[in-house]
PDB file of N, CA and C in Angstrom:
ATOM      1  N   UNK A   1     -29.346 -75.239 -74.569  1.00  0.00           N
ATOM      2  CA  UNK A   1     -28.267 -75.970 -75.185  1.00  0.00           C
ATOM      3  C   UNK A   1     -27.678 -75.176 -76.359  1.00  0.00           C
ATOM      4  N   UNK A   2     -28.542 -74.573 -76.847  1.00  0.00           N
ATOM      5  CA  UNK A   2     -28.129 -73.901 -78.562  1.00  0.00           C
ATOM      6  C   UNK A   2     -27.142 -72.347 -77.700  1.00  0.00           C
ATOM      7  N   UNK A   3     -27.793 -71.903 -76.707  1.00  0.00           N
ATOM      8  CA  UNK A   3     -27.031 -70.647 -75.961  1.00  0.00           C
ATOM      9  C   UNK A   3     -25.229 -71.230 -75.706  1.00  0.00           C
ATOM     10  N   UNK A   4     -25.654 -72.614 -75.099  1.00  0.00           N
ATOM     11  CA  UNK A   4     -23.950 -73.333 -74.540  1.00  0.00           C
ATOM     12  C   UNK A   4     -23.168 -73.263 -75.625  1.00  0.00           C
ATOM     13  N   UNK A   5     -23.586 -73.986 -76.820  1.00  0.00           N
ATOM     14  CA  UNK A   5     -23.078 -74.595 -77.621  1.00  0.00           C
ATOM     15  C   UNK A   5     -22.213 -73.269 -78.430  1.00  0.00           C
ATOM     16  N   UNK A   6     -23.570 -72.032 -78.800  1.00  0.00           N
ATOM     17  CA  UNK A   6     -22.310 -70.692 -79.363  1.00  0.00           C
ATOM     18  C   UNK A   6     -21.626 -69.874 -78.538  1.00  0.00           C
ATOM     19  N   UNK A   7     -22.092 -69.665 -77.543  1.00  0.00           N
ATOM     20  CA  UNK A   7     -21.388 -69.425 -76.316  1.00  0.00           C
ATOM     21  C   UNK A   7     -19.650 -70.123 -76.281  1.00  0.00           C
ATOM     22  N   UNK A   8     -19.616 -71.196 -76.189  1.00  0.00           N
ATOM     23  CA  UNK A   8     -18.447 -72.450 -76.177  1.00  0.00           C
ATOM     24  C   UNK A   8     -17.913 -71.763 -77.594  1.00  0.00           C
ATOM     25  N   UNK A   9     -18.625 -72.256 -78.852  1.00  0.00           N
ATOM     26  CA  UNK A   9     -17.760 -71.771 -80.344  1.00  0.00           C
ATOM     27  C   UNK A   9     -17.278 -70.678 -80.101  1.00  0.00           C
ATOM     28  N   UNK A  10     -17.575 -69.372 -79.476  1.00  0.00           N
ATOM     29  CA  UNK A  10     -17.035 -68.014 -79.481  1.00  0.00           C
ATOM     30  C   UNK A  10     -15.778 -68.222 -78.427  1.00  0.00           C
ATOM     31  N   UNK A  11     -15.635 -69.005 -77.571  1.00  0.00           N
ATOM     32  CA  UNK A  11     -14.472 -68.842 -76.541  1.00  0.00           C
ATOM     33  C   UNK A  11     -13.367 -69.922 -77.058  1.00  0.00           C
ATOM     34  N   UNK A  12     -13.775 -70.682 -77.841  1.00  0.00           N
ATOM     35  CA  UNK A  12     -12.737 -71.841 -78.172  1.00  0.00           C
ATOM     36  C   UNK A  12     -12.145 -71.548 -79.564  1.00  0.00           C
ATOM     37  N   UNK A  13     -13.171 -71.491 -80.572  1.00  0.00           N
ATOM     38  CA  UNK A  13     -12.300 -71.337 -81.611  1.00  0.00           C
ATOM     39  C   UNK A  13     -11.709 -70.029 -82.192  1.00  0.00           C
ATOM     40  N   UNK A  14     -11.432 -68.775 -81.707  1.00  0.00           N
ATOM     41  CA  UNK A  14     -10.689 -68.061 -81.545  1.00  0.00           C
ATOM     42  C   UNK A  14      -9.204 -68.834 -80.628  1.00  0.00           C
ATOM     43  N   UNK A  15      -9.492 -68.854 -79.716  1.00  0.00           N
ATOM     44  CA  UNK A  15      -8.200 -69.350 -78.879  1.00  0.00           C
ATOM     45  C   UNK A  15      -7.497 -70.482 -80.148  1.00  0.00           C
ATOM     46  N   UNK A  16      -8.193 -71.452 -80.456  1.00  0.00           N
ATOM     47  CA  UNK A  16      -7.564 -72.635 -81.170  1.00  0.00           C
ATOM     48  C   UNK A  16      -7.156 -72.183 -82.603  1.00  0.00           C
ATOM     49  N   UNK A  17      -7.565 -71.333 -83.320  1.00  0.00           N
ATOM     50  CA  UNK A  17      -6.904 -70.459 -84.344  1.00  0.00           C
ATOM     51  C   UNK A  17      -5.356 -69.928 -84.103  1.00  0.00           C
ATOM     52  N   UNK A  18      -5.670 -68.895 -82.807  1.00  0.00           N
ATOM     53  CA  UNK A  18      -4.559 -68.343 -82.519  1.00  0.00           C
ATOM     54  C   UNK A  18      -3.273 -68.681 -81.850  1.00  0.00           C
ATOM     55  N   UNK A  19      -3.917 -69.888 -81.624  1.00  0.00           N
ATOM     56  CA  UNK A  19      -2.648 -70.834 -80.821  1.00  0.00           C
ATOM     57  C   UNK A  19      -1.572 -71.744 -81.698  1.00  0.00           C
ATOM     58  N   UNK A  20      -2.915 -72.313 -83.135  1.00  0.00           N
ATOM     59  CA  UNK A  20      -2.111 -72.624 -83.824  1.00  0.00           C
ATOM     60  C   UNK A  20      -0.962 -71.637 -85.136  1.00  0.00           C
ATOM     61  N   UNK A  21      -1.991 -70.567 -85.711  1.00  0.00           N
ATOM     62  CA  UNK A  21      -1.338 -70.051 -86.039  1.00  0.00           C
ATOM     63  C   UNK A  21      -0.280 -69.012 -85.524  1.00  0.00           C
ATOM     64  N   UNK A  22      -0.498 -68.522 -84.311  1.00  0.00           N
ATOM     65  CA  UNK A  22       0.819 -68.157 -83.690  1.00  0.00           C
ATOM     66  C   UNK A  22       1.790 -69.024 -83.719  1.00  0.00           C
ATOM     67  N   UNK A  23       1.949 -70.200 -83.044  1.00  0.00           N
ATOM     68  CA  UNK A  23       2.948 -71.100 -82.930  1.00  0.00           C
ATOM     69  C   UNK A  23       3.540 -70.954 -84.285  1.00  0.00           C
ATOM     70  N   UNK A  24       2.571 -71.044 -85.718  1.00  0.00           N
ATOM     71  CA  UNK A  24       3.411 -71.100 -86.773  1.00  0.00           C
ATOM     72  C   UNK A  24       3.812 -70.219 -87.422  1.00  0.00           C
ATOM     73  N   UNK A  25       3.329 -69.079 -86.812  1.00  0.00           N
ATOM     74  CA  UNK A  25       4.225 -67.427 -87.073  1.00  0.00           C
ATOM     75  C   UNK A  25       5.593 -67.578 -86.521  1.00  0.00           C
ATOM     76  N   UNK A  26       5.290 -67.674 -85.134  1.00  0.00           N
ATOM     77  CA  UNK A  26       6.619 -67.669 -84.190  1.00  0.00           C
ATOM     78  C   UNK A  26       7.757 -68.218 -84.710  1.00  0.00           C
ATOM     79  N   UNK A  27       7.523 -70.038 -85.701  1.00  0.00           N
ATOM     80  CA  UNK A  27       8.272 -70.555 -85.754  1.00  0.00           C
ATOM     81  C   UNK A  27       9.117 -69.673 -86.990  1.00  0.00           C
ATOM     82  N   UNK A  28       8.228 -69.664 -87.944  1.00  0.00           N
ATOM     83  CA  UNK A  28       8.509 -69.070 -89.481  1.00  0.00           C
ATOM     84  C   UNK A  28       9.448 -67.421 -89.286  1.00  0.00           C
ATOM     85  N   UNK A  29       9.429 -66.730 -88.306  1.00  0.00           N
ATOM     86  CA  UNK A  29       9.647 -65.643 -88.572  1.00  0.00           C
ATOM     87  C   UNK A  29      10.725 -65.815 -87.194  1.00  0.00           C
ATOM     88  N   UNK A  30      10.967 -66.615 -86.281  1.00  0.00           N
ATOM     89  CA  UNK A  30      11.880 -67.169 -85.195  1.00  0.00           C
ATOM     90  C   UNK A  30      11.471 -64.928 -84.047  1.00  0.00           C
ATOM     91  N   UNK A  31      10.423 -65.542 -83.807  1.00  0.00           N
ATOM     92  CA  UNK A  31       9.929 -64.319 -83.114  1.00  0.00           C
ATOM     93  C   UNK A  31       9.129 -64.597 -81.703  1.00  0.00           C
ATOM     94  N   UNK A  32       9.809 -66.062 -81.216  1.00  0.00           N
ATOM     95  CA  UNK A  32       8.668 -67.025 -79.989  1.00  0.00           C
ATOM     96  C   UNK A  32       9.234 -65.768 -78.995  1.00  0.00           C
ATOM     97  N   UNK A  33       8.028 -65.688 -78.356  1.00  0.00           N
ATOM     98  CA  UNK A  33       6.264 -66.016 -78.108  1.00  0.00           C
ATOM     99  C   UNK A  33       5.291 -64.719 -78.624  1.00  0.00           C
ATOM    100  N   UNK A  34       6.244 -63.699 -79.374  1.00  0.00           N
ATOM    101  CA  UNK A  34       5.630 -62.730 -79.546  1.00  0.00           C
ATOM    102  C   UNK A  34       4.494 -62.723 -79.967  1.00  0.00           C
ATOM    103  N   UNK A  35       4.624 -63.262 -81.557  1.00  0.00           N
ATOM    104  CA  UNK A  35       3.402 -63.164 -82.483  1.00  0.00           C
ATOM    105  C   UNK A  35       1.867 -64.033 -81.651  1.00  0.00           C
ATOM    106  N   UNK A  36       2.348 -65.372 -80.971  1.00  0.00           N
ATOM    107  CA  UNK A  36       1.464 -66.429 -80.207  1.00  0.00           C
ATOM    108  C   UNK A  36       0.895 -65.143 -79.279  1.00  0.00           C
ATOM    109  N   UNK A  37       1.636 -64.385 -78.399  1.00  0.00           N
ATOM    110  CA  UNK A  37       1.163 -63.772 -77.390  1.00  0.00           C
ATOM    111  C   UNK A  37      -0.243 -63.057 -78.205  1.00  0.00           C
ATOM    112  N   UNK A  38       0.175 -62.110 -78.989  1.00  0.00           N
ATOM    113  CA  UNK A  38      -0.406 -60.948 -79.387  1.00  0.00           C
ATOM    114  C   UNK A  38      -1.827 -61.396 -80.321  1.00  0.00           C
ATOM    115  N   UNK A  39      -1.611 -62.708 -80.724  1.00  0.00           N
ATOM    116  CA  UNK A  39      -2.520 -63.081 -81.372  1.00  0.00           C
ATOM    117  C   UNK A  39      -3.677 -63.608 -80.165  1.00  0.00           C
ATOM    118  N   UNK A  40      -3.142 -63.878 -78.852  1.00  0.00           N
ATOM    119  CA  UNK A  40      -4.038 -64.787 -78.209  1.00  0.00           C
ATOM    120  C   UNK A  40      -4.764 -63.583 -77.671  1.00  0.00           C
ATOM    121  N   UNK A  41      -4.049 -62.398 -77.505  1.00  0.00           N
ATOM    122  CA  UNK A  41      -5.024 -61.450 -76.457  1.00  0.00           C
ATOM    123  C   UNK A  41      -6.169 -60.839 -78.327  1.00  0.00           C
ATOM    124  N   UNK A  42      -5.675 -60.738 -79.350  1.00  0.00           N
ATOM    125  CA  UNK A  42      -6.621 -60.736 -80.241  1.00  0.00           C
ATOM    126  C   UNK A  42      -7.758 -61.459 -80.341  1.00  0.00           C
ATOM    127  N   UNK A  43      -7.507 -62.902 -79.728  1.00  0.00           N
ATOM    128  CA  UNK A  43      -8.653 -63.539 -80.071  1.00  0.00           C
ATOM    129  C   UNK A  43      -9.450 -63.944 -78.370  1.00  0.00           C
ATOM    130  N   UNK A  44      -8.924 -63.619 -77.437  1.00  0.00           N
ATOM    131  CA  UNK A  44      -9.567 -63.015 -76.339  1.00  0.00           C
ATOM    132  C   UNK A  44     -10.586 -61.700 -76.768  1.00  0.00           C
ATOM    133  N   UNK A  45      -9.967 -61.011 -77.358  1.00  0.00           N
ATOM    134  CA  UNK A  45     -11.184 -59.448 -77.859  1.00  0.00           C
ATOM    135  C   UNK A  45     -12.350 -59.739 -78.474  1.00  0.00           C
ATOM    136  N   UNK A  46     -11.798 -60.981 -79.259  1.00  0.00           N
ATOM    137  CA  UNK A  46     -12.840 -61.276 -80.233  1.00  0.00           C
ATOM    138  C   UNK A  46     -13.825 -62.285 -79.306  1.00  0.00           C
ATOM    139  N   UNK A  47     -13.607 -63.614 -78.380  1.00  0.00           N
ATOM    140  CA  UNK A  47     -14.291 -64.078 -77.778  1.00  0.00           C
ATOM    141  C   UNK A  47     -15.052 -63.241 -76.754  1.00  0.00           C
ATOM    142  N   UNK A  48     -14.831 -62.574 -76.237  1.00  0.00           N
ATOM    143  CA  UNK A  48     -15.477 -61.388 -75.657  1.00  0.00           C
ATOM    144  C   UNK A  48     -16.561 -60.629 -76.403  1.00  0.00           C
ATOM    145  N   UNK A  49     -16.049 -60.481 -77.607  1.00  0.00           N
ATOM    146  CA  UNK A  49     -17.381 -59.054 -78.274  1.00  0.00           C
ATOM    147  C   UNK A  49     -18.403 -60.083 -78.563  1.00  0.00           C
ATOM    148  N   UNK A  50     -18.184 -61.696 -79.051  1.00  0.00           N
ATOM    149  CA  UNK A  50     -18.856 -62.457 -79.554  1.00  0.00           C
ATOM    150  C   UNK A  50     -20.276 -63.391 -78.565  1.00  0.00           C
ATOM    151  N   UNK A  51     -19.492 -63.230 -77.396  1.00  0.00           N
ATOM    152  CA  UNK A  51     -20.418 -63.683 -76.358  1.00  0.00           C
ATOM    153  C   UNK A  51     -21.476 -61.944 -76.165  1.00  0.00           C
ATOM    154  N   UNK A  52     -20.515 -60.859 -76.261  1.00  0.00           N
ATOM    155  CA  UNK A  52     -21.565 -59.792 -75.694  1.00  0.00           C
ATOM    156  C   UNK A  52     -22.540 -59.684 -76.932  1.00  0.00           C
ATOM    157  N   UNK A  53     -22.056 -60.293 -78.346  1.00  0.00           N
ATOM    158  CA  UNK A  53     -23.180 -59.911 -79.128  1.00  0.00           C
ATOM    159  C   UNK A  53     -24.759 -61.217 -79.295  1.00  0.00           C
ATOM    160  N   UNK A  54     -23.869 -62.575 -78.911  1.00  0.00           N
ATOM    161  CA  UNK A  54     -24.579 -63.486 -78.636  1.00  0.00           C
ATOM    162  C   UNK A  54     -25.773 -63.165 -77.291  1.00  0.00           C
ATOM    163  N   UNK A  55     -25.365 -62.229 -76.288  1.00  0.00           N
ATOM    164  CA  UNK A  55     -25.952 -62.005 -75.082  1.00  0.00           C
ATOM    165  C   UNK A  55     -26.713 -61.306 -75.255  1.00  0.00           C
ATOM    166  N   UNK A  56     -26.776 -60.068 -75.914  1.00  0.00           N
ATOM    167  CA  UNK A  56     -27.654 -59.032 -75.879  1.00  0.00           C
ATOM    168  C   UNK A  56     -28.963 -59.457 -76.863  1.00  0.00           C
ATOM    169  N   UNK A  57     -28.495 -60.329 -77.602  1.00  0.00           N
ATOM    170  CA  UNK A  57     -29.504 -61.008 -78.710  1.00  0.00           C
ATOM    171  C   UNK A  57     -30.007 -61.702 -77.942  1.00  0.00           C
ATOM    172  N   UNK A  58     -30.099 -62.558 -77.183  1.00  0.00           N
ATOM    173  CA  UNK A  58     -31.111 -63.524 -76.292  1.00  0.00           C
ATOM    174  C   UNK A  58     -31.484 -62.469 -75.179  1.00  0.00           C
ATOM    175  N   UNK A  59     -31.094 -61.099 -74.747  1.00  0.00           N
ATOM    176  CA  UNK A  59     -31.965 -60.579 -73.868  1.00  0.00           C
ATOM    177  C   UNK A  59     -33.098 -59.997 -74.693  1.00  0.00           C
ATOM    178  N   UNK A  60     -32.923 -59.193 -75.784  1.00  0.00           N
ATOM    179  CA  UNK A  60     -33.703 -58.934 -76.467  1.00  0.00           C
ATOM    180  C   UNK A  60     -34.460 -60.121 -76.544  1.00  0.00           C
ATOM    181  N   UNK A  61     -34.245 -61.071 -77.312  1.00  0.00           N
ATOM    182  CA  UNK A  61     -35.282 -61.936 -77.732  1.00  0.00           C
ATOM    183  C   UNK A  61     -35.994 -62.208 -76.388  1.00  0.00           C
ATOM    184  N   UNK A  62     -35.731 -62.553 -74.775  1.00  0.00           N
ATOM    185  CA  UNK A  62     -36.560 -63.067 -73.689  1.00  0.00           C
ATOM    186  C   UNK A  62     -37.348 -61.882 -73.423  1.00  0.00           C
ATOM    187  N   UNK A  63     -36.894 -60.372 -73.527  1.00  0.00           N
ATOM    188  CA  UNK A  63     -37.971 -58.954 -73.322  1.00  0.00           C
ATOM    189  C   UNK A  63     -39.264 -59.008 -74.426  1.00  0.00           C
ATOM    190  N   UNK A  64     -38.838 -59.728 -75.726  1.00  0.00           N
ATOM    191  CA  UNK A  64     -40.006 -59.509 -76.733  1.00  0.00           C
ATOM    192  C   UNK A  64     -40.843 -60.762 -76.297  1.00  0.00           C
ATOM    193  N   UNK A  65     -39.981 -61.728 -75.704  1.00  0.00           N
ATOM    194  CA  UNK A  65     -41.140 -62.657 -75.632  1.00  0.00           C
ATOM    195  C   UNK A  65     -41.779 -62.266 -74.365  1.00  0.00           C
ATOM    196  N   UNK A  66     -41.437 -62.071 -73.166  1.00  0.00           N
ATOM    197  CA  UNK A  66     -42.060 -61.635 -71.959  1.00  0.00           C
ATOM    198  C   UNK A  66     -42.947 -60.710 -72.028  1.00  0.00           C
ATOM    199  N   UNK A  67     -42.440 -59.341 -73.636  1.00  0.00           N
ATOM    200  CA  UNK A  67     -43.865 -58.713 -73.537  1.00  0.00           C
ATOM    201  C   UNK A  67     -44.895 -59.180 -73.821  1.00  0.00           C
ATOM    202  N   UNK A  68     -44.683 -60.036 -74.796  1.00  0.00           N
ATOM    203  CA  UNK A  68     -45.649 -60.338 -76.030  1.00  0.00           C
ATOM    204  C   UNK A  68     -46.694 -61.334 -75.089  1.00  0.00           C
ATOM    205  N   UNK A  69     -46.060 -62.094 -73.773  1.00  0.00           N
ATOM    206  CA  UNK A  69     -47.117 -63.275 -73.262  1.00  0.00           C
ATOM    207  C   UNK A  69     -47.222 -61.906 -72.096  1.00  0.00           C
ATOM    208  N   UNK A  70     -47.158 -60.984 -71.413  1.00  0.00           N
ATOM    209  CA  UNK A  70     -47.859 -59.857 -70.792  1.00  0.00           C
ATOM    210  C   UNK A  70     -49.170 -59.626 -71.620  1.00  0.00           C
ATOM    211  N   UNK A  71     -48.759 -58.907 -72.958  1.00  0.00           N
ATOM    212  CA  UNK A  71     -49.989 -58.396 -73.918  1.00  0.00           C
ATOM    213  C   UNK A  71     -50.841 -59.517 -74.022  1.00  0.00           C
ATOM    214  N   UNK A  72     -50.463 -60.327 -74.398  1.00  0.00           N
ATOM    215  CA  UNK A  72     -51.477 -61.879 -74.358  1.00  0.00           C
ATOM    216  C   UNK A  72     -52.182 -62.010 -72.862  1.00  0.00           C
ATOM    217  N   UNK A  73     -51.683 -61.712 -72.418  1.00  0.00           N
ATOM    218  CA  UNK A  73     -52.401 -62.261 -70.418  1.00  0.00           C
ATOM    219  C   UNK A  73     -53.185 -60.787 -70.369  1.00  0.00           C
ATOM    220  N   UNK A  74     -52.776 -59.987 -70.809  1.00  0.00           N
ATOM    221  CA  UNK A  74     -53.833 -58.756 -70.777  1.00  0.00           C
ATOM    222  C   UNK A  74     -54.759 -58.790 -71.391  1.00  0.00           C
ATOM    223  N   UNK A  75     -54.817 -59.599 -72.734  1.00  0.00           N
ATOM    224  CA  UNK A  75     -55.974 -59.185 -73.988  1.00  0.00           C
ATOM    225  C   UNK A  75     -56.744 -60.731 -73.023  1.00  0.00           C
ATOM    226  N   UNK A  76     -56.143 -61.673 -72.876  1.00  0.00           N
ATOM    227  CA  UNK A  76     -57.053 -62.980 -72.117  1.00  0.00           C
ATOM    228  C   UNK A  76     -57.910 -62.334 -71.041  1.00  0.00           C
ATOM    229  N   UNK A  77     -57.455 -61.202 -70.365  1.00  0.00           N
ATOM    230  CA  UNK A  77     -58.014 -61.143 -68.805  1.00  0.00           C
ATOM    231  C   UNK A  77     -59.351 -59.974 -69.480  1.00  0.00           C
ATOM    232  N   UNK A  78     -59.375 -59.190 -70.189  1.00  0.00           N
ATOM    233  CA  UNK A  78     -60.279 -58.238 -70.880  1.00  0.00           C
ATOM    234  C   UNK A  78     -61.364 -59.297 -71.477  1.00  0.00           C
ATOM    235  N   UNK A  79     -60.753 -60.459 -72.288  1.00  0.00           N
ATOM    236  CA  UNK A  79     -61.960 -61.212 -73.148  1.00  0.00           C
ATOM    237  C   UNK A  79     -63.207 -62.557 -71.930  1.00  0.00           C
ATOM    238  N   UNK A  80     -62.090 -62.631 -70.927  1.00  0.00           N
ATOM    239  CA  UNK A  80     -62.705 -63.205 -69.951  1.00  0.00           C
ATOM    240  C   UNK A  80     -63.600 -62.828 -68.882  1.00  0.00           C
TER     241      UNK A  80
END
């Protein structure tokens, strides 16, 4: 659930930033859809790096734990 939940924050609130504040670039500077466009593929880059940095952190963390209960099932099978 805690993986969904930042997973979800990294893809949504980029988009919902850039949607609103584009719209209110666009309006202020009369530049529709430019600034909206350019901001949305910005915060596409950013939902992207944020899931790959969220991802690589839970593989790491499941390799340290998978070693760590290996080394444990090894030191159990030696004391038994």
């Amino acid at each position: 659930m805690e993986i969904f939940a930042q997973i979800t924050g990294w893809m949504v609130a980029p988009i919902v930033i850039a949607l609103f504040a584009g719209k209110a670039l666009d309006k202020k500077y009369h530049s529709e859809p430019w600034i909206f466009l350019g901001l949305t593929f910005v915060a596409f880059f950013i939902s992207i790096s944020g899931i790959v940095i969220i991802t690589v952190k839970y593989i790491k963390q499941i390799e340290r734990e998978t070693k760590e209960k290996k080394l444990k099932d090894k030191n159990n099978e030696r004391a038994g």
